[in-house]
Protein backbone atom coordinates (compact mmCIF):
# COMPACT_ATOMS: atom_id res chain seq x y z
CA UNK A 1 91.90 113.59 85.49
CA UNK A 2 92.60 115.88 88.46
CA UNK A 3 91.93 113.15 91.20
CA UNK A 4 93.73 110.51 89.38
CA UNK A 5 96.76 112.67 89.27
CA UNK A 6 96.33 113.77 92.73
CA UNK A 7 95.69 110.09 93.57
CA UNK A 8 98.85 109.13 91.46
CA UNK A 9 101.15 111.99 93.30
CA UNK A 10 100.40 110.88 96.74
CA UNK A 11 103.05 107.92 97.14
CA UNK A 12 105.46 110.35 95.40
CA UNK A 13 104.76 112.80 98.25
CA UNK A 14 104.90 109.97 100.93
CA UNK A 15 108.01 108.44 99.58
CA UNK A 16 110.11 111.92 99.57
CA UNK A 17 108.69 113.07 102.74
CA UNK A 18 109.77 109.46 103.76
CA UNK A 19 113.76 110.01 102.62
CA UNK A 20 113.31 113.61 104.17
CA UNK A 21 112.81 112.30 107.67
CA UNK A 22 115.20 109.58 107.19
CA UNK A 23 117.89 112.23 106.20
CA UNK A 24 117.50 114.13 109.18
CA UNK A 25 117.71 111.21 111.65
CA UNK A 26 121.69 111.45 112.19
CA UNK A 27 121.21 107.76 114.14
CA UNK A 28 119.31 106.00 110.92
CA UNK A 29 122.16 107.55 108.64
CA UNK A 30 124.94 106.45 111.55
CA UNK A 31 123.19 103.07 111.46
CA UNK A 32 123.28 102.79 107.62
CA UNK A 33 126.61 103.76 107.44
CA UNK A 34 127.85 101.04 110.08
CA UNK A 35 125.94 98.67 107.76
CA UNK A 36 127.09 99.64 104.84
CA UNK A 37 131.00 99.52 106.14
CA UNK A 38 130.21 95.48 107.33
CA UNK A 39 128.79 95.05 103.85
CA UNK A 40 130.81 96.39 101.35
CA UNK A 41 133.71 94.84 103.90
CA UNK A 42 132.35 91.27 103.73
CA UNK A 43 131.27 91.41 99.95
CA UNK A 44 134.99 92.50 99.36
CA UNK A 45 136.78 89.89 101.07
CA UNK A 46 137.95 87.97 98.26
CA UNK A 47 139.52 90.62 96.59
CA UNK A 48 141.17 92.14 99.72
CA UNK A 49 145.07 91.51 100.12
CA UNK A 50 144.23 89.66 103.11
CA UNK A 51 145.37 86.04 104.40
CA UNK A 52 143.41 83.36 103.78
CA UNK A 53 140.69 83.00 107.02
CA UNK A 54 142.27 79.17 107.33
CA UNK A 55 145.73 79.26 106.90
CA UNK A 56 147.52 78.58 110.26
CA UNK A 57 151.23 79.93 111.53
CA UNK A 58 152.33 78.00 114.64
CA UNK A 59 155.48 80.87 114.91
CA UNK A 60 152.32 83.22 115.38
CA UNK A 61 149.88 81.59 118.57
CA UNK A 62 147.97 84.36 119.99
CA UNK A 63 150.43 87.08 118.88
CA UNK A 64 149.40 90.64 120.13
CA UNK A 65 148.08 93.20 117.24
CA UNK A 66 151.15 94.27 115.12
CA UNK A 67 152.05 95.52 111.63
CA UNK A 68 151.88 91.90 110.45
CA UNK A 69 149.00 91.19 112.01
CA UNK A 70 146.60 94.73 112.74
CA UNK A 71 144.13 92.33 115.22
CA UNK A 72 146.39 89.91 116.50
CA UNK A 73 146.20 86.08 115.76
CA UNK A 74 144.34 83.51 117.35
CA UNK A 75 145.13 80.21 118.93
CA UNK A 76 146.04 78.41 115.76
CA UNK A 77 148.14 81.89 114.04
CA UNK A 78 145.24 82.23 112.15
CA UNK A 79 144.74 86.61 110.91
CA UNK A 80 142.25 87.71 113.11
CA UNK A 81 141.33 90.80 110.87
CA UNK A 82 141.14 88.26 107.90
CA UNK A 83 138.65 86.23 109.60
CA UNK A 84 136.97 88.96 110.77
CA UNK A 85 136.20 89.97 107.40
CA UNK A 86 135.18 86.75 106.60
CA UNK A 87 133.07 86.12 109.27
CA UNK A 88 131.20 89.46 108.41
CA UNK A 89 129.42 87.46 105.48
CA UNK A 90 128.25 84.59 107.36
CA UNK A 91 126.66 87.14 110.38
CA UNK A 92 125.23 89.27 107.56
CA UNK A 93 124.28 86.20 105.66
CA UNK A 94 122.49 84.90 108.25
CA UNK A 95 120.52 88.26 109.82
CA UNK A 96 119.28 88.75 105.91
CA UNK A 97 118.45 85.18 104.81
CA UNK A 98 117.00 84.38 108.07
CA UNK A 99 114.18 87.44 108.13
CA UNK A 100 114.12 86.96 104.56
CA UNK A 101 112.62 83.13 105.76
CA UNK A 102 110.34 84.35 108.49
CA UNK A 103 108.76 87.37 106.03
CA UNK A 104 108.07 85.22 103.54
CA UNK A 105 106.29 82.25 105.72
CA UNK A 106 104.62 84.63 107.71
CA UNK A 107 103.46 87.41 106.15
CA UNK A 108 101.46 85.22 103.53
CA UNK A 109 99.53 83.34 107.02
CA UNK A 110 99.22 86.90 108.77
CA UNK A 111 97.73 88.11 105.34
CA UNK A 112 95.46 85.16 105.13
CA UNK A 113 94.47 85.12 108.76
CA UNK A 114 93.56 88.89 109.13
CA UNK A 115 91.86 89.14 105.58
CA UNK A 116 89.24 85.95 106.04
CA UNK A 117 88.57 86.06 109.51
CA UNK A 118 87.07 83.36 111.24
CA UNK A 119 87.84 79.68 111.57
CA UNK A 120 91.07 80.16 109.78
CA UNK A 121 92.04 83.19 111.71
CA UNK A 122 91.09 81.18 114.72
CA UNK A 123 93.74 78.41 113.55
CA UNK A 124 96.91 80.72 112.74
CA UNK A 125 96.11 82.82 115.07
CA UNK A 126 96.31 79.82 117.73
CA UNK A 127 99.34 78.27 116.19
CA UNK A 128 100.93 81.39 116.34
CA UNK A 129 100.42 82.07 119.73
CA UNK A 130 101.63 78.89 120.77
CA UNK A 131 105.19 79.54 119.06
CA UNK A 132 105.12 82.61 120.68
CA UNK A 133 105.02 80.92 123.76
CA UNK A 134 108.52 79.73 123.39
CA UNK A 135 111.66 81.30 123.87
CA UNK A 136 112.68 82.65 120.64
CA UNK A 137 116.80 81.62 121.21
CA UNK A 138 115.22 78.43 123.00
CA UNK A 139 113.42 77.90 119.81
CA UNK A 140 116.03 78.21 117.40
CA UNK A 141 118.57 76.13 119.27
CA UNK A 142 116.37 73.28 119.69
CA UNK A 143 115.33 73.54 115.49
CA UNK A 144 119.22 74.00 114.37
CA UNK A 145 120.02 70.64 117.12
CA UNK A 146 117.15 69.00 115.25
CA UNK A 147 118.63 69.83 111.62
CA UNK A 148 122.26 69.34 112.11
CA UNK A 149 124.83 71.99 112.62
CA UNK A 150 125.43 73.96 109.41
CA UNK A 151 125.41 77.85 108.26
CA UNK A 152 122.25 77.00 106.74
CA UNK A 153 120.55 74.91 109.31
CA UNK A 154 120.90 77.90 111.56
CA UNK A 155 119.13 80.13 109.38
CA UNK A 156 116.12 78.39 108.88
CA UNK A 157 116.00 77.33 112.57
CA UNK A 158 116.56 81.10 113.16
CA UNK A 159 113.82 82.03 110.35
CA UNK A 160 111.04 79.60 111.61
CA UNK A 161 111.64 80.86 114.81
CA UNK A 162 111.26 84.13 114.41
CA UNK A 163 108.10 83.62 111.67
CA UNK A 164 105.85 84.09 114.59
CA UNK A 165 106.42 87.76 115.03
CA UNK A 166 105.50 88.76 111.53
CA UNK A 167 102.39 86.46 111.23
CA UNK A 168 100.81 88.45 114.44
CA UNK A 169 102.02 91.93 112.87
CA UNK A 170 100.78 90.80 109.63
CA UNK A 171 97.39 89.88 111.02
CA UNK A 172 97.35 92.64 112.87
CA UNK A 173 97.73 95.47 110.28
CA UNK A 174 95.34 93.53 107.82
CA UNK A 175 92.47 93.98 110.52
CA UNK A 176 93.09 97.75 110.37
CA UNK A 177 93.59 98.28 107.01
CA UNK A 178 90.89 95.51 105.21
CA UNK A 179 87.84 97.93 106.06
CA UNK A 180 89.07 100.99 104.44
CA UNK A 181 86.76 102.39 101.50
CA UNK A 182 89.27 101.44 99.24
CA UNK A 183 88.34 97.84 99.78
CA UNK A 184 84.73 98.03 100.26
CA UNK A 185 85.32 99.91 97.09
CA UNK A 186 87.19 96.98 95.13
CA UNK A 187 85.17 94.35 96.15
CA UNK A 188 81.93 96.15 95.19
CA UNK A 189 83.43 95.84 91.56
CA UNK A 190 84.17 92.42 91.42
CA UNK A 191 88.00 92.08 92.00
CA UNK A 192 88.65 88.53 93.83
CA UNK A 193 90.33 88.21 96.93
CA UNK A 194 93.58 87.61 95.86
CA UNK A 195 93.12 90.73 94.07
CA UNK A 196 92.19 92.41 96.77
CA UNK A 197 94.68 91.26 99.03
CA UNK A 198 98.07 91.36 96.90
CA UNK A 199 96.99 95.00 95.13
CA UNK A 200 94.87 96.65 97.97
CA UNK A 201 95.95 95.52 101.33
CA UNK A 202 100.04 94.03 101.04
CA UNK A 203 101.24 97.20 99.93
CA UNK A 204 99.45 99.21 102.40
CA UNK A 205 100.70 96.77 105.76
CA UNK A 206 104.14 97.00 103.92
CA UNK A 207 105.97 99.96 106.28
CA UNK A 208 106.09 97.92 109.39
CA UNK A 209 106.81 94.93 107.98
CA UNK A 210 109.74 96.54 106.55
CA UNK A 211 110.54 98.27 109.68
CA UNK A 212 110.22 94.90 111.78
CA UNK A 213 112.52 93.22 109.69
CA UNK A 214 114.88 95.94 109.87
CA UNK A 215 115.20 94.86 113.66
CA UNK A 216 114.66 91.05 113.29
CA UNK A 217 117.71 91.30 111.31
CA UNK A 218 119.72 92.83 114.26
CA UNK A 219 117.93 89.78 116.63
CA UNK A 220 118.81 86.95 114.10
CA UNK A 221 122.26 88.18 113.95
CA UNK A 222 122.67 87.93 117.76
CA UNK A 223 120.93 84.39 117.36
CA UNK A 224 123.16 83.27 114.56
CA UNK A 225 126.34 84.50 116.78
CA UNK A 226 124.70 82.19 119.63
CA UNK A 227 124.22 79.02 117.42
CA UNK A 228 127.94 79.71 116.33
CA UNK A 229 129.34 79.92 119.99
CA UNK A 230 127.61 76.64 120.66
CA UNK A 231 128.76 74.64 117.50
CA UNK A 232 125.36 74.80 115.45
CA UNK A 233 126.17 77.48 113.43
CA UNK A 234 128.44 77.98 111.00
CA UNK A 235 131.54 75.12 111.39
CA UNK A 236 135.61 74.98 111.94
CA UNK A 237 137.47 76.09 109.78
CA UNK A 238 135.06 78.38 107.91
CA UNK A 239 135.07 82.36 109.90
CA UNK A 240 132.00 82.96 112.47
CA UNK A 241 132.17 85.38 114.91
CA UNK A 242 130.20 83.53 117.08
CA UNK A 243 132.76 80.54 116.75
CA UNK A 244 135.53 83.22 117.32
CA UNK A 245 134.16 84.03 120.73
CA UNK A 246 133.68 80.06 121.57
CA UNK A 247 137.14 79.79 121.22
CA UNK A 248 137.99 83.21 122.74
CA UNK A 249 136.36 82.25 125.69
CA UNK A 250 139.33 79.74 126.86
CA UNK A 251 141.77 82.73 126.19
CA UNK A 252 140.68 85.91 127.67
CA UNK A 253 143.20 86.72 130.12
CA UNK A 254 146.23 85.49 127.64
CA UNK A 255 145.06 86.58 124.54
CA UNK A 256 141.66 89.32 125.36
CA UNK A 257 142.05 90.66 121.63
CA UNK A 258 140.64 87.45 120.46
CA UNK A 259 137.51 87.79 121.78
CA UNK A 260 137.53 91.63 122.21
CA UNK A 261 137.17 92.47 118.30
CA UNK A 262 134.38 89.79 117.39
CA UNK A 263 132.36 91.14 120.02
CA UNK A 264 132.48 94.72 119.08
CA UNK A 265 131.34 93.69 115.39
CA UNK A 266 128.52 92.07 116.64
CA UNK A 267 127.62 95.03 118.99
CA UNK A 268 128.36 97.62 116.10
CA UNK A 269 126.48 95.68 113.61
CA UNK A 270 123.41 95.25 115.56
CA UNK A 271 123.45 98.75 116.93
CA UNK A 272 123.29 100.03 112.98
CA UNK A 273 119.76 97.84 112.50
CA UNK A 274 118.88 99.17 115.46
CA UNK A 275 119.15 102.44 114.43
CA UNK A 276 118.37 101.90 110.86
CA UNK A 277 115.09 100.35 111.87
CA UNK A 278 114.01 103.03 114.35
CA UNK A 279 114.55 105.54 111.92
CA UNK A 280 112.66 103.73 109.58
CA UNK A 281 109.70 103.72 112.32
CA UNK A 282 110.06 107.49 112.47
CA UNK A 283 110.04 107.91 108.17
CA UNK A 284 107.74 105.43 107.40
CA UNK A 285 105.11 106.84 110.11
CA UNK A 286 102.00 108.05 108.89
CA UNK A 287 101.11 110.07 111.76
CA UNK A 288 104.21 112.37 112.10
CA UNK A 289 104.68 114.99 110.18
């Protein structure tokens, strides 16, 4: 009874030294917070008494910020704030549904390849190396061209690209963790490999997964900004910040505001995963106390 309990105790232990370490990291709380403003910001849009992201005002072309308009308008009178706000869900969107993609396609082959070993290992593992090979912008660009330019297309190109990553760091932590006693010990009672490998070895490789996603998010963000600027992405009239700077681009010394604000939301937003994820590292880290 004593070991069970003691066995039982030990993620409770892990989990609140975890959220100890994670409240004394002033970045990783700085970096939730930032992502936690974006979010609750771009979740709230529709019921903020904003201007709708489309609606044009020719007696408003590239007006300065103002009390009408706090960020200024862009080259169609269109709220810059407004779409700003808008915009935050498709960036968001993107970062999230794009790792949530390349997690789920490569964990499963990183898994399989670092659990069986051999010939298959030898396959993924080859496969993956090969994408890896690649550019991972060049990647997605040449994917989202292949599916058509849409919101969506960009995330999987974005998600396939960046599937790669976790496969390896998949593979890699399986290797580590698959010769523990704990799974000598379940396979010496029976328990089948899927078992084995969804109740043994996932939820021990699950910290830096979690942790590498924090920061693929902050990548695929960047990437989904990139597809945007170059008309993949997300499409006219619908908010992007990416698109926002493709248009800024022709207006920078009459209008700077309109590309000055989409910029520092992407900078902001992708410093908080940043920070988010290293502090996860720090927490989630075995080896420090």
């Amino acid at each position: 009874m004593t070991v069970v309990e003691t066995v039982n105790a030990a993620p409770a232990r892990q989990k609140s030294r975890a959220w100890r370490k994670m409240r004394a990291n002033r970045g990783a709380l700085v970096g939730l917070g930032i992502i936690l403003f974006f979010a609750i910001l771009a979740a709230a849009a529709p019921l903020l008494p904003i201007p709708d992201p489309a609606a044009t005002d020719w007696s408003a072309l590239r007006k300065a910020p103002s009390a009408a308009h706090w960020l200024g308008t862009d080259d169609l009178g269109r709220d810059i704030l407004s779409r700003m706000i808008w915009g935050a869900q498709a960036s968001l969107m993107a970062g999230v549904f794009s790792v949530a993609i390349a997690v789920f396609i490569g964990v499963p082959f990183g898994l399989v390849a670092g659990y069986f070993g051999g010939w298959v290992d030898q396959v993924i593992s080859r496969v993956t190396e090969a994408l890896l090979a690649m550019p991972f912008l060049i990647t997605a660009i040449a994917l989202a061209a292949f599916l058509g330019p849409s919101l969506t297309n960009a995330m999987i190109a974005i998600g396939l690209s960046a599937m790669p990553i976790f496969v390896r760091l998949t593979r890699g932590q399986v290797l580590a963790v698959k010769t523990e006693d704990y799974v000598e010990g379940a396979r010496s009672v029976g328990l089948g490999h899927v078992d084995i490998m969804l109740r043994y070895i996932l939820p021990n490789v699950f910290a830096p997964i979690i942790v590498q996603a924090t920061l693929t998010i902050a990548t695929a963000i960047i990437a989904e900004a990139s597809l945007s600027f170059l008309g993949l992405g997300q499409q006219p009239p619908a908010p992007s910040w990416g698109s926002m700077l493709n248009v800024a681009k022709n207006f920078l010394s009459q209008a700077p505001w309109m590309a000055m604000w989409p910029g520092v939301a992407i900078f902001l937003v992708v410093i908080g995963f940043n920070l988010l994820g290293d502090g996860l590292r720090d927490a989630l880290d075995p080896r420090e106390a």
